[in-house]
C-alpha atoms as a PDB file:
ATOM      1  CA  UNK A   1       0.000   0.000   0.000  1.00  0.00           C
ATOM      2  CA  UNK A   2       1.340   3.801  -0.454  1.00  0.00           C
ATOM      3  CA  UNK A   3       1.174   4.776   2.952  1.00  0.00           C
ATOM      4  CA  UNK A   4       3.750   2.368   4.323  1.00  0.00           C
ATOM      5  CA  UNK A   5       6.410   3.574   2.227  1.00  0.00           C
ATOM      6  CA  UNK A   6       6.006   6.849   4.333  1.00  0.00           C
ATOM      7  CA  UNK A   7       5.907   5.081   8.010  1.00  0.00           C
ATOM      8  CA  UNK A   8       9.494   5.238   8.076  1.00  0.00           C
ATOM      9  CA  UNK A   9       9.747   8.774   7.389  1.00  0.00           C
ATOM     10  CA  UNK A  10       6.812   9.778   9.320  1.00  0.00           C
ATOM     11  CA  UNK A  11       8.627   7.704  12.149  1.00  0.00           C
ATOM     12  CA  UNK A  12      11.995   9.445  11.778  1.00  0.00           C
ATOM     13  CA  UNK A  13      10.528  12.819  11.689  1.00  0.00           C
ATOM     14  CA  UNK A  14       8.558  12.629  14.950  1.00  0.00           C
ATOM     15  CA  UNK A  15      11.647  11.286  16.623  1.00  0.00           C
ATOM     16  CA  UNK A  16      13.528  14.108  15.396  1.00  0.00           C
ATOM     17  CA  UNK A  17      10.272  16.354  16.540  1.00  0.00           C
ATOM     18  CA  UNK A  18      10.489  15.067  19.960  1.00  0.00           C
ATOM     19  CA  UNK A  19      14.148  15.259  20.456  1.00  0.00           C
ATOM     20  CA  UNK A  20      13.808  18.865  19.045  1.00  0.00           C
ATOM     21  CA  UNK A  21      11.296  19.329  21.805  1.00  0.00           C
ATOM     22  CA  UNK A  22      13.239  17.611  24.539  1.00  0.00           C
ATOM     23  CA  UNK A  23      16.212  19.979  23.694  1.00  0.00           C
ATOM     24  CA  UNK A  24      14.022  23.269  24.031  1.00  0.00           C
ATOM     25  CA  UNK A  25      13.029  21.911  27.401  1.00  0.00           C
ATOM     26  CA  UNK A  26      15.972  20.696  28.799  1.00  0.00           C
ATOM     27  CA  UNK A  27      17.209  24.889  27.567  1.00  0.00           C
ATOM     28  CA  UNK A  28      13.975  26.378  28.998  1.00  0.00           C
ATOM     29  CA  UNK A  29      14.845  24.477  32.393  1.00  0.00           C
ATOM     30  CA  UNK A  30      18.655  25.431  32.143  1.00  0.00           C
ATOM     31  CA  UNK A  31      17.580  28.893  31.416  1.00  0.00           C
ATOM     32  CA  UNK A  32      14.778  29.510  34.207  1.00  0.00           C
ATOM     33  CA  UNK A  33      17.191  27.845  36.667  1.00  0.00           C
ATOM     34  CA  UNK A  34      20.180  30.346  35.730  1.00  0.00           C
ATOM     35  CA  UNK A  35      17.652  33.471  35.935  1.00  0.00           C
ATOM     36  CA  UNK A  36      16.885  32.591  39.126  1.00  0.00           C
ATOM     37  CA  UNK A  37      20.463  31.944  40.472  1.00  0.00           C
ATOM     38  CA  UNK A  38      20.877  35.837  38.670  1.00  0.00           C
ATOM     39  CA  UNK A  39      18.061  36.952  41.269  1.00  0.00           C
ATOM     40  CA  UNK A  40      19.110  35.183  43.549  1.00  0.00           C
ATOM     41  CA  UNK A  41      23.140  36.961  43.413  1.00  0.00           C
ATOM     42  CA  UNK A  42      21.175  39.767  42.724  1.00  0.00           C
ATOM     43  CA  UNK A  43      19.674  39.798  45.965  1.00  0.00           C
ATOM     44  CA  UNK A  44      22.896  38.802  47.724  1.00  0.00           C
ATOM     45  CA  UNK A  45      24.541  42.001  46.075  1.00  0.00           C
ATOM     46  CA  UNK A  46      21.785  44.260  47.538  1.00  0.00           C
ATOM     47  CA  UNK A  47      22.368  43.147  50.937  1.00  0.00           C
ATOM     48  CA  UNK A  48      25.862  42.997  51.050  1.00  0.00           C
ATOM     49  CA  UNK A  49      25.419  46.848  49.682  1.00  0.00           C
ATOM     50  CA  UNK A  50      23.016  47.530  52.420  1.00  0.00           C
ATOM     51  CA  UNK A  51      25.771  45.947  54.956  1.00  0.00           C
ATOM     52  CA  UNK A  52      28.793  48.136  53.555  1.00  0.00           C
ATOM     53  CA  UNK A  53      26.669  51.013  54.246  1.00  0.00           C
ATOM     54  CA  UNK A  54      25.791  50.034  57.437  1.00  0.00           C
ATOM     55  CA  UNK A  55      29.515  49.185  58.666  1.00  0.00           C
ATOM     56  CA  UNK A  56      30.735  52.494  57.508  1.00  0.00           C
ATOM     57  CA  UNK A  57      28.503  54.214  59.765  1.00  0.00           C
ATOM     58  CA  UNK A  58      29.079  52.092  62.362  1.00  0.00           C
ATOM     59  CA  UNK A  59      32.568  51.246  63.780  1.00  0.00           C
ATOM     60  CA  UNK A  60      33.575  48.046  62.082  1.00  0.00           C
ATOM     61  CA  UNK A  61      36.921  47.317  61.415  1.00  0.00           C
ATOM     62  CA  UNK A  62      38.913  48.340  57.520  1.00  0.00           C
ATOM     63  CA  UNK A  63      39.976  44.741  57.435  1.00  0.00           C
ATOM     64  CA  UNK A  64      36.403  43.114  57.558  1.00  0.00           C
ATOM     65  CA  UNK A  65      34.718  46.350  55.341  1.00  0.00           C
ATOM     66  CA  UNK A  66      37.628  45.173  52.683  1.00  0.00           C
ATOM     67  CA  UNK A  67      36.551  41.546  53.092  1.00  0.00           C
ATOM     68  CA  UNK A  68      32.645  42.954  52.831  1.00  0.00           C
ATOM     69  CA  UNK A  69      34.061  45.042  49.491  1.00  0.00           C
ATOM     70  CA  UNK A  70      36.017  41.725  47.824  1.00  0.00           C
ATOM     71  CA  UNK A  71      33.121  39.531  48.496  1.00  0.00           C
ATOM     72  CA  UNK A  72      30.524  42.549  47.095  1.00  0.00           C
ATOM     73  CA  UNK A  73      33.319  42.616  43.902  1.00  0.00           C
ATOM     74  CA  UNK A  74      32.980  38.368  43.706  1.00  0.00           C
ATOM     75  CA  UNK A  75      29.064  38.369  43.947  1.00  0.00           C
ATOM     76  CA  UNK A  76      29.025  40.995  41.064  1.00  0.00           C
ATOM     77  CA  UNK A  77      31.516  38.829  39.274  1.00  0.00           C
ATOM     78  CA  UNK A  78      29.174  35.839  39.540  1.00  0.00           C
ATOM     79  CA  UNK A  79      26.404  38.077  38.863  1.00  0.00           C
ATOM     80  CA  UNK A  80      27.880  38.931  35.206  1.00  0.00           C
ATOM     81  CA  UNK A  81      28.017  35.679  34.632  1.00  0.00           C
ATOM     82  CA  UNK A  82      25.354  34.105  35.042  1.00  0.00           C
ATOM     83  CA  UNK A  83      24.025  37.308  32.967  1.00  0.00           C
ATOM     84  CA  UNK A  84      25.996  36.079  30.090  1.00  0.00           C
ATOM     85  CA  UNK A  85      24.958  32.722  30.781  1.00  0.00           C
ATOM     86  CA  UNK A  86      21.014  33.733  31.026  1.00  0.00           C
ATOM     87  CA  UNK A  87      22.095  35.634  27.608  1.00  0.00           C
ATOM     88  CA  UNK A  88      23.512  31.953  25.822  1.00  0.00           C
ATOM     89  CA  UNK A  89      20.848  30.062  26.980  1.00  0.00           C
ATOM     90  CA  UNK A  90      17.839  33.086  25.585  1.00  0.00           C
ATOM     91  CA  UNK A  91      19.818  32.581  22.379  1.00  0.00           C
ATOM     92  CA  UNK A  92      20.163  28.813  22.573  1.00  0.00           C
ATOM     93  CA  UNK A  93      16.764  28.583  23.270  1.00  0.00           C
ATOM     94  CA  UNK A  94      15.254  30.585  20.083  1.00  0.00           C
ATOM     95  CA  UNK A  95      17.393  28.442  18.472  1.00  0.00           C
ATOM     96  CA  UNK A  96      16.287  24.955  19.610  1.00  0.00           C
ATOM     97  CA  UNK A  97      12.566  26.586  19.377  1.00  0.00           C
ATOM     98  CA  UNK A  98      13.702  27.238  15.172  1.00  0.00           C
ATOM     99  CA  UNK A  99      14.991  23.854  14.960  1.00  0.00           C
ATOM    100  CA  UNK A 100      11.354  22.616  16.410  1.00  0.00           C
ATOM    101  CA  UNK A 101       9.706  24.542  14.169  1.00  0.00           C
ATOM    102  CA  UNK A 102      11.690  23.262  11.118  1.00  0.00           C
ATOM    103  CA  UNK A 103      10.890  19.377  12.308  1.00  0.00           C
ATOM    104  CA  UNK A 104       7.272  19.668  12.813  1.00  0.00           C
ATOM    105  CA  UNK A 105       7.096  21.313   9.054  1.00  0.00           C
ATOM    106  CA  UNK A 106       8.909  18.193   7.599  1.00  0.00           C
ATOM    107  CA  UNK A 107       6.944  16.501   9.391  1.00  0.00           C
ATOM    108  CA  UNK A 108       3.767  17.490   8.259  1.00  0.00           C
ATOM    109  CA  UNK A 109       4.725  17.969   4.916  1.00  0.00           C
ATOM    110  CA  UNK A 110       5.826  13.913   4.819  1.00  0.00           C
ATOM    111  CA  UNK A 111       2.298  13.353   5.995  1.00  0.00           C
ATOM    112  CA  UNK A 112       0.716  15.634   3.874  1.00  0.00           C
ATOM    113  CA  UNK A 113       3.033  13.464   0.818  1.00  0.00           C
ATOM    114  CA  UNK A 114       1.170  10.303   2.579  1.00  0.00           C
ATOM    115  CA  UNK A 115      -2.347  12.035   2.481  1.00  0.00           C
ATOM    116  CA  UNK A 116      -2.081  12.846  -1.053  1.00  0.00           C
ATOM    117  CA  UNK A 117      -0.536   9.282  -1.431  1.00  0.00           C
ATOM    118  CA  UNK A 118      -3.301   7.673   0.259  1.00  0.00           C
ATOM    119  CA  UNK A 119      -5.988   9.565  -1.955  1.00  0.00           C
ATOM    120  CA  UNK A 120      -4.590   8.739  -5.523  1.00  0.00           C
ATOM    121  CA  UNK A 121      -4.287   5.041  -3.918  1.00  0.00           C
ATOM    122  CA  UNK A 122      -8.043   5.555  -3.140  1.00  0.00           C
ATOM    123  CA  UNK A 123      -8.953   6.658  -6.267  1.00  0.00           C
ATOM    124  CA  UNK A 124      -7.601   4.356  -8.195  1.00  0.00           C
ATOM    125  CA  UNK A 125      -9.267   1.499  -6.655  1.00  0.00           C
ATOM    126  CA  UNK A 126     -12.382   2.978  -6.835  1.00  0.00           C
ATOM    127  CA  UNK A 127     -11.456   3.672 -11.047  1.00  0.00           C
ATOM    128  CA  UNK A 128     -11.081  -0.118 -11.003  1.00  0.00           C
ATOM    129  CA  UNK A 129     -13.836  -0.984  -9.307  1.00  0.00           C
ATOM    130  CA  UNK A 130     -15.617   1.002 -11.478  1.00  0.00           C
ATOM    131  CA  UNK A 131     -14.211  -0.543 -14.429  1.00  0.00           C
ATOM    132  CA  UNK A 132     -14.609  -3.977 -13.123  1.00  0.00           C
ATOM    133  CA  UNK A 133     -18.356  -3.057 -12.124  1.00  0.00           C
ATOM    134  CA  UNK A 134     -18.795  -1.647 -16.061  1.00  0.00           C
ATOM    135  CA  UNK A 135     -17.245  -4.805 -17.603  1.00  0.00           C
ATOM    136  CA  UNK A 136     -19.377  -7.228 -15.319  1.00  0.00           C
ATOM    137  CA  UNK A 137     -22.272  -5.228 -16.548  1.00  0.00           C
ATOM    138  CA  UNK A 138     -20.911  -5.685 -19.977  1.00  0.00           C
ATOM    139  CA  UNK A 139     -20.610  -9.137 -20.469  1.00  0.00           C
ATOM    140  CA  UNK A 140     -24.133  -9.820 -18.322  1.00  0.00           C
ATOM    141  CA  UNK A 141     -25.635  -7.474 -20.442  1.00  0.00           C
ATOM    142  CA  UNK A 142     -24.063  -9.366 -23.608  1.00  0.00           C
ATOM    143  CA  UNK A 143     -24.776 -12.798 -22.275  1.00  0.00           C
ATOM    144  CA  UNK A 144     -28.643 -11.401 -21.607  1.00  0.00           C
ATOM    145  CA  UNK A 145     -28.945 -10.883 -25.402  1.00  0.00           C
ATOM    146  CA  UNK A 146     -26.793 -13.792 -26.982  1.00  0.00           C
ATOM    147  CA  UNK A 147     -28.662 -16.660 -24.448  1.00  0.00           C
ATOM    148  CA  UNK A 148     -26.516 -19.381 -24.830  1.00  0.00           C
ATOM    149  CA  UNK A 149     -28.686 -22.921 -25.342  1.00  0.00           C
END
C-alpha cells in the first residue's frame, strides 16, 4: 500500500520532533534555573550593599569592610556571569525553538506526501472498481442478449 512507504519517514521525523522538543526543554529548564540563580546573586549584592553602608557608619573594622568590598566585587563577578549565561541560553533557546519549528514542518509535509498518497491510492481502486463493475455489466448485459442454449 502507499502509505507504508512513508511510516518510516513519518517515524523518523517525529523522533527528530520530539528530540527537538526535549532539547528546548531541557534549555527552557537550564535557562529559568540560571535566571533565578541571577536573582538570587542579585539579591545577595543588595544586601551585602546595604551591609557596607551600614559598617561604615558604624565602627567596624577596615579589614572586615575590605573583606565585605572583595566579596561585594565576587558576587558581582558571579552576577555577570550568570548574565551572560542567562544571555547563551535566551539565544540557545530561540534556536532549539527554530529547529522545532523546522521538524514539525517536515513533518507534516511527509504526511501531507502520505495524504495525497493515500488519496490517488483511493482513487484508483475505486477507477477499477468502477471498471470492473462496467465490464461485469458488460458481459451480463451481452450474455442477456446472446442466451446461450
Amino acid at each position: 500500500m502507499a502509505s507504508t512507504k512513508w511510516e518510516t519517514l513519518k517515524d523518523l521525523r517525529q523522533r527528530k520532533v520530539d528530540h527537538a522538543q526535549a532539547l528546548l526543554l531541557e534549555t527552557e529548564k537550564r535557562k529559568k534555573e540560571a535566571v533565578q540563580s541571577l536573582n538570587q546573586v542579585l539579591g545577595y549584592i543588595k544586601e551585602y550593599r546595604a551591609q557596607i553602608k551600614a559598617d561604615e557608619n558604624a565602627t567596624v573594622s577596615v579589614t572586615n569592610l575590605s573583606r565585605s568590598r572583595h566579596f561585594l566585587q565576587q558576587l558581582i563577578q558571579s552576577s555577570a556571569q550568570q548574565e551572560n549565561l542567562c544571555i547563551q541560553l535566551t539565544y540557545q533557546a530561540q534556536q532549539d525553538q527554530a529547529e522545532l519549528m523546522r521538524c514539525r514542518a517536515d513533518l507534516k509535509a511527509i504526511e501531507k506526501l502520505d495524504e495525497k498518497d493515500r488519496q490517488l491510492e483511493r482513487k484508483k481502486i475505486a477507477e477499477q472498481e468502477a471498471k470492473d463493475l462496467d465490464e461485469l455489466a458488460r458481459s451480463q448485459f451481452l450474455g442477456n442478449l446472446h442466451p446461450q442454449g
